[in-house]
Protein backbone atom coordinates (compact mmCIF):
# COMPACT_ATOMS: atom_id res chain seq x y z
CA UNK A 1 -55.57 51.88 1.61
CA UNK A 2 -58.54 49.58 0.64
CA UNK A 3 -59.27 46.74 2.36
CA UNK A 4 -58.24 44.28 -0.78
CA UNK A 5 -54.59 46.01 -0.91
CA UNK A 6 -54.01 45.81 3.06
CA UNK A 7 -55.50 42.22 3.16
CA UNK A 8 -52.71 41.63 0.29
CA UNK A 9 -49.92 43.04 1.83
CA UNK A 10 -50.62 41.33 5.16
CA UNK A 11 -51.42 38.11 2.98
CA UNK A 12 -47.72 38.64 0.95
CA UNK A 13 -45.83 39.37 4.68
CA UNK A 14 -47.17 36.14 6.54
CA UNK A 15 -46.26 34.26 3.47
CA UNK A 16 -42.58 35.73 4.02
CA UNK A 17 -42.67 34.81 7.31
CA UNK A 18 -43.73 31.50 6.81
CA UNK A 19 -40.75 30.78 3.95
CA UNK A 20 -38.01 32.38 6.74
CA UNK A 21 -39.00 30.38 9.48
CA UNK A 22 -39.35 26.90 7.70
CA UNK A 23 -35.73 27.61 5.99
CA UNK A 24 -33.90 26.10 8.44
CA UNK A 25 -36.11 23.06 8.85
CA UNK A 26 -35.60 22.58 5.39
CA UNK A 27 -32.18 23.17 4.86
CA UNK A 28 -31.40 20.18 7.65
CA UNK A 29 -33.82 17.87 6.22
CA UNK A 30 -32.14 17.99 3.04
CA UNK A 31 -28.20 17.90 4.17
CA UNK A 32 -26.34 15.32 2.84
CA UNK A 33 -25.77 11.79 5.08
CA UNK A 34 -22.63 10.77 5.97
CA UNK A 35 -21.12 8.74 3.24
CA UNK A 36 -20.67 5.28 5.04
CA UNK A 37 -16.38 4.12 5.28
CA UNK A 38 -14.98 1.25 3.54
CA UNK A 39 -12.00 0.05 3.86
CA UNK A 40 -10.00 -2.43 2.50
CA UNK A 41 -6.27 -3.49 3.13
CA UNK A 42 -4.79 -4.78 0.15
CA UNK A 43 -1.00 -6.19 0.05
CA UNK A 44 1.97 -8.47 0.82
CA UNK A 45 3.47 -9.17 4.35
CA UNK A 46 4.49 -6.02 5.31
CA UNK A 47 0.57 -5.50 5.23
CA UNK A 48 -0.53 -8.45 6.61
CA UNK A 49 1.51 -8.28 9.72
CA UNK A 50 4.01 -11.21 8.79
CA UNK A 51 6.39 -10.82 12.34
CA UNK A 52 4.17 -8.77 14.35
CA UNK A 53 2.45 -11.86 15.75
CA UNK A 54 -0.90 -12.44 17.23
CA UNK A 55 -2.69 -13.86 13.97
CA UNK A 56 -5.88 -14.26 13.05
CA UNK A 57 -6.53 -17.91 12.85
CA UNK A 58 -8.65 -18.23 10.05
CA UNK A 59 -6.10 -16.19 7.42
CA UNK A 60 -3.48 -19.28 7.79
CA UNK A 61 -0.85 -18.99 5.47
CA UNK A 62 -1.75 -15.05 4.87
CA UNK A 63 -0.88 -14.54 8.58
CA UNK A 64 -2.59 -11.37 9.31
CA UNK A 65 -2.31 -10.25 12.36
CA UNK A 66 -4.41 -8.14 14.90
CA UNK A 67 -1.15 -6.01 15.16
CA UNK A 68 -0.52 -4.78 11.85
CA UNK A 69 -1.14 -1.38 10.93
CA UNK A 70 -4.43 -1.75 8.87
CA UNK A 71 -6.17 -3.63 12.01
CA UNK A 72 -4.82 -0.97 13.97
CA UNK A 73 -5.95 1.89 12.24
CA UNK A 74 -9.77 -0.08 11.81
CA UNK A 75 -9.74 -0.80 15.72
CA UNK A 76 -8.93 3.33 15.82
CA UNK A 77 -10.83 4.95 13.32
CA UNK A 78 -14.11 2.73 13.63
CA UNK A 79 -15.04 1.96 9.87
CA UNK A 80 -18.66 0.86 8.90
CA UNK A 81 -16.90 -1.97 6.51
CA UNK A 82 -13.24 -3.46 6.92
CA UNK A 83 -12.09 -5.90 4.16
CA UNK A 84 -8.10 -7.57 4.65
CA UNK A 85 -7.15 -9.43 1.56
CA UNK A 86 -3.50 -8.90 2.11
CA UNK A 87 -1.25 -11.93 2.10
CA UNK A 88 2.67 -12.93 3.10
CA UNK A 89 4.35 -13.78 0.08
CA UNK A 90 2.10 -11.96 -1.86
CA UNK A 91 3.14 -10.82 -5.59
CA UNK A 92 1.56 -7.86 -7.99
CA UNK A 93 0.01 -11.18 -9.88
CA UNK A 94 -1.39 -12.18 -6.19
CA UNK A 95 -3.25 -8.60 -5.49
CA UNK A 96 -4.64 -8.86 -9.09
CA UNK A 97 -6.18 -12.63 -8.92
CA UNK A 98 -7.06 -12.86 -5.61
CA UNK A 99 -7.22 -9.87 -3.53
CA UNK A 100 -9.78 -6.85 -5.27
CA UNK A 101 -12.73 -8.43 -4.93
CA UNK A 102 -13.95 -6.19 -1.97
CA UNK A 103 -13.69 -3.14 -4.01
CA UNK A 104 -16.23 -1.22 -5.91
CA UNK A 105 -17.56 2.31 -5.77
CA UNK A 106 -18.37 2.71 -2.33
CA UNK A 107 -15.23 1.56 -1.06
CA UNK A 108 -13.52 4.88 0.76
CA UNK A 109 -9.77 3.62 1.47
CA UNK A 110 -7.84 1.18 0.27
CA UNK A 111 -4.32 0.86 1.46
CA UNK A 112 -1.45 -1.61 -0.03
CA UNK A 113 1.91 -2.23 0.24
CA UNK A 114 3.18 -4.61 -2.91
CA UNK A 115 6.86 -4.91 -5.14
CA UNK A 116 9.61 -6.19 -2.70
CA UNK A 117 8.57 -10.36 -3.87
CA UNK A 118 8.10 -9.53 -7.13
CA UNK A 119 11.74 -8.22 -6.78
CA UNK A 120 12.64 -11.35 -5.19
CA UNK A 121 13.35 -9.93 -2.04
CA UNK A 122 13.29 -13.16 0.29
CA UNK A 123 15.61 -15.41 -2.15
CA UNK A 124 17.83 -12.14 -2.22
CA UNK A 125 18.17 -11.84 1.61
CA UNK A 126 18.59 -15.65 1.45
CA UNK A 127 21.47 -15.93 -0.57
CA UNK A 128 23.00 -13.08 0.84
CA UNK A 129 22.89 -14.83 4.26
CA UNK A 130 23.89 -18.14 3.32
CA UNK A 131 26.32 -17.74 0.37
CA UNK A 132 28.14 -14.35 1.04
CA UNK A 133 29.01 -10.89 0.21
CA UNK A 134 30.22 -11.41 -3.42
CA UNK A 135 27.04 -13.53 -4.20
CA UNK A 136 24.74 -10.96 -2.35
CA UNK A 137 26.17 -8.09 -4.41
CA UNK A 138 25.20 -10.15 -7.50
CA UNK A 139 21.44 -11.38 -6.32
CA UNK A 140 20.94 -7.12 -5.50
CA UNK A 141 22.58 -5.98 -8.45
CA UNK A 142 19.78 -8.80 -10.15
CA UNK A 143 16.92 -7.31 -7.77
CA UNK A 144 18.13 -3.28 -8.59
CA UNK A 145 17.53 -4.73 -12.14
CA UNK A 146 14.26 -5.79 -12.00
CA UNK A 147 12.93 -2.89 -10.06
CA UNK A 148 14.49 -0.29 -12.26
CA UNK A 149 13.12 -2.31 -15.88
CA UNK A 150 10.26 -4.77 -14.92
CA UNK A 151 8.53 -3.22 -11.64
CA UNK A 152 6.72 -0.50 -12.82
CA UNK A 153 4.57 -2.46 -15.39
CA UNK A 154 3.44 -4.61 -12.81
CA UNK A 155 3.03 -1.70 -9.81
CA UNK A 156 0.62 -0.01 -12.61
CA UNK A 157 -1.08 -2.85 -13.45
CA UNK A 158 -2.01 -3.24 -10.05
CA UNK A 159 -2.70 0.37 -9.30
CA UNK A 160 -4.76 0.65 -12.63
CA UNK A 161 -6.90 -2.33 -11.51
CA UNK A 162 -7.62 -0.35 -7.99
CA UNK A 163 -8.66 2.19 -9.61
CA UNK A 164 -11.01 1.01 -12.06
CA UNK A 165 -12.29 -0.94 -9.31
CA UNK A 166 -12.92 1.38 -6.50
CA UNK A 167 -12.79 4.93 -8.52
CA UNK A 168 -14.40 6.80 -5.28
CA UNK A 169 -11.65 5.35 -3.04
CA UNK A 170 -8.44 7.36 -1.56
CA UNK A 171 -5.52 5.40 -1.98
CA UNK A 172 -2.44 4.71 0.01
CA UNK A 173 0.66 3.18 -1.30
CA UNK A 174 3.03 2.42 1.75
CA UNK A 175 6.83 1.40 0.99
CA UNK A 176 9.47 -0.20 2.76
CA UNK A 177 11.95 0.07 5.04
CA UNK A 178 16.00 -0.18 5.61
CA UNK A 179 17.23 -3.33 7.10
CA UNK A 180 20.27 -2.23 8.62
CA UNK A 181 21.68 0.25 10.65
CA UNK A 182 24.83 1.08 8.91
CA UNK A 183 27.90 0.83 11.57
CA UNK A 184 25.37 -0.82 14.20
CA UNK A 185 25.95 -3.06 17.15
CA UNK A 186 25.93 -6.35 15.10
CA UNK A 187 28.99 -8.29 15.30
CA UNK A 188 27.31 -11.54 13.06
CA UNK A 189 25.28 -12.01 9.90
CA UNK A 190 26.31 -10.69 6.64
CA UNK A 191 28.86 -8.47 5.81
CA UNK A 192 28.51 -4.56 6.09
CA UNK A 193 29.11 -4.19 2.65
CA UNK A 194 26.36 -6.41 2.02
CA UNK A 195 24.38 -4.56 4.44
CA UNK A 196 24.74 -1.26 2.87
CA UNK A 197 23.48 -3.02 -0.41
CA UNK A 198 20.42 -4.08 1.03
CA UNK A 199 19.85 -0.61 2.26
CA UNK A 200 20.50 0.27 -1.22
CA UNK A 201 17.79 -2.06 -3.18
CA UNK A 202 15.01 -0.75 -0.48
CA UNK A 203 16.10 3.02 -1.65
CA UNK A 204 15.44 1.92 -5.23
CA UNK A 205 11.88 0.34 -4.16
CA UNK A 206 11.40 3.83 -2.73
CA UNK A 207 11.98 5.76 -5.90
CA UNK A 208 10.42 2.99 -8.23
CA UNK A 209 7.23 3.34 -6.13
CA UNK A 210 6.48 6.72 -5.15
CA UNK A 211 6.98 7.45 -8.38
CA UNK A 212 4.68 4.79 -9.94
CA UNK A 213 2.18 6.24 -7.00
CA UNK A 214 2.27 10.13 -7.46
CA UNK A 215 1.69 9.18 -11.31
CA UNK A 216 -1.48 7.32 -10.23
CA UNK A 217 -2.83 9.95 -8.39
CA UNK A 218 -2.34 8.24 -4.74
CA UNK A 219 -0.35 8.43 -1.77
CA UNK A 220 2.39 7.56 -0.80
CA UNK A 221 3.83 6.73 2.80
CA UNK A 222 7.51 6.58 2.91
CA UNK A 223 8.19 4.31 6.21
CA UNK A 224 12.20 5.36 6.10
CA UNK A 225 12.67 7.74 8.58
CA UNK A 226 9.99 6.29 11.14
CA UNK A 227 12.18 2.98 11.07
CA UNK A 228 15.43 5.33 11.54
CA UNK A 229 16.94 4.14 14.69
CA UNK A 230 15.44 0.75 14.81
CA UNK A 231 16.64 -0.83 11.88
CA UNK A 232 18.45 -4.43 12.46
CA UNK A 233 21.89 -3.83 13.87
CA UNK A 234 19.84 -0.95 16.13
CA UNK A 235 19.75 -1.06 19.86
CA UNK A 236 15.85 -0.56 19.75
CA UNK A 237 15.20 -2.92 16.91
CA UNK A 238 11.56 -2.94 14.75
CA UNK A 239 12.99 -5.49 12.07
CA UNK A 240 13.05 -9.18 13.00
CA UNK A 241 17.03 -10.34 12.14
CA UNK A 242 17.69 -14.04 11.07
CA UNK A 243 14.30 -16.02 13.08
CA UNK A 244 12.46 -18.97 14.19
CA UNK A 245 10.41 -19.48 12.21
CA UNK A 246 12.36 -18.55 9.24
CA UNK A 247 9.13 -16.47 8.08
CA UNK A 248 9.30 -13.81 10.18
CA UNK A 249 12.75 -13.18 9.45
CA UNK A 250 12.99 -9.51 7.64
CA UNK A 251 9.95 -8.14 8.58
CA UNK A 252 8.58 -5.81 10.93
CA UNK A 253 7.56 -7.05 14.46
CA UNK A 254 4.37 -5.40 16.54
CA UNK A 255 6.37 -2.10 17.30
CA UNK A 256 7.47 -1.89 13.62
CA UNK A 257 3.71 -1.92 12.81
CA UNK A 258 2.78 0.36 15.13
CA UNK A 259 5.61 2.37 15.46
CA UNK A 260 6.60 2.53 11.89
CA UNK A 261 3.70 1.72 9.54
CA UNK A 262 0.53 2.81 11.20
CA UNK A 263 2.18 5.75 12.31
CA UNK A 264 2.82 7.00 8.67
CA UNK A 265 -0.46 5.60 7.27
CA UNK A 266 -2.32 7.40 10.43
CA UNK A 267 -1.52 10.98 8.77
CA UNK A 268 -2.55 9.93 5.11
CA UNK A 269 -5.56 7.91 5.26
């Protein structure tokens, strides 16, 4: 072998070498970062944590509170950003004027809860507290309605606009629960017929929303059977009856948002 070829070869086997051992180096200075978290908590009160208690001062009227399941899953889960625009009261029209403007392509999760006002849930429970079982057959029948005709046109405009907004993010649609435990330990309040009804309507959110949700490509928590032996009427309640203040009335208090909400959202988001 002449001097030229060995002086090659040895030349062509350093060189080898050389690539092999900085491989790794260069295969961990070009992995991909972490993608930083975002999320934002979009929604009405059964987002904001209307019952639960222990509010956050400066949402006022939007009473979110410290206890409701998207606080609790950010005080869990550690994300780098965590934006709450959800509101009590609030209506599809609500999310879609005032609540999106957190979102945009880096946004990672985005959870929301939305339909039971625009259904006219609290004037429903109202009247069928105050003016009986025959009218509260007749505001349901009115809410069943609107959820079966007029709902999902709002729930996609909604969904749409989250998704045009914050195409990168995954998306959780919780629903709602039961009120009553059917052939519970309540003696008072509205009749069980009435009851049942109201059970009824919250079974029709169920189907109008999943169903809205799957179609959109997103998730979809169903609360139900987590709030299964502690509806109203339950010996372990998680639903605030008739209250003081009349607000909190109907919606979940802290173990209801623990319990029953962030437990569902915990295994989606």
């Amino acid at each position: 072998m002449t001097l030229r070829r060995l002086a090659a070869r040895t030349a062509a086997a350093l060189l080898a070498i050389g690539v092999t051992a900085l491989a790794p180096a260069a295969a961990a200075a070009g992995e991909t970062p972490t993608a930083a978290s975002a999320y934002v908590a979009l929604g009405d009160s059964y987002s904001s944590g209307n019952g639960a208690g222990d509010y956050d001062e400066s949402s006022g009227d939007c009473r979110r509170s410290r206890a409701a399941y998207p606080a609790l899953w950010a005080a869990a889960n550690g994300p780098d950003t965590f934006d709450n625009t959800s509101c009590s009261g609030a209506t599809t029209d609500d999310v879609l004027a005032g609540q999106l403007a957190p979102l945009d392509a880096g946004t990672t999760l985005v959870s929301i809860s939305i339909g039971g006002n625009d259904a006219g849930f609290g004037s429903t429970m109202q009247t069928c507290v105050l003016s009986g079982t025959s009218a509260c057959l007749s505001a349901i029948e009115t809410a069943n309605q609107y959820i079966a005709d007029t709902l999902p046109g709002e729930l996609d405009a909604v969904y749409g606009a989250i998704r045009s907004a914050a195409p990168n993010a995954q998306v959780v649609v919780l629903g709602y629960p039961r009120m009553y435990e059917l052939g519970g330990s309540c003696l008072f309040g509205i009749s069980e017929e009435s009851r049942a009804a109201v059970n009824g309507a919250s079974d029709n959110l169920h189907t109008t929303i999943s169903k809205r949700a799957a179609d959109h490509g997103f998730a979809y928590g169903d609360v139900r059977p987590a709030f299964t032996g502690h509806e109203i009427c339950s010996d372990d309640e998680w639903l605030h009856s008739v209250t003081l203040p009349v607000g909190d009335s109907y919606h979940p208090n802290a173990a209801g948002q623990s319990g029953g909400y962030y437990s569902v959202f915990e295994t989606l988001a």
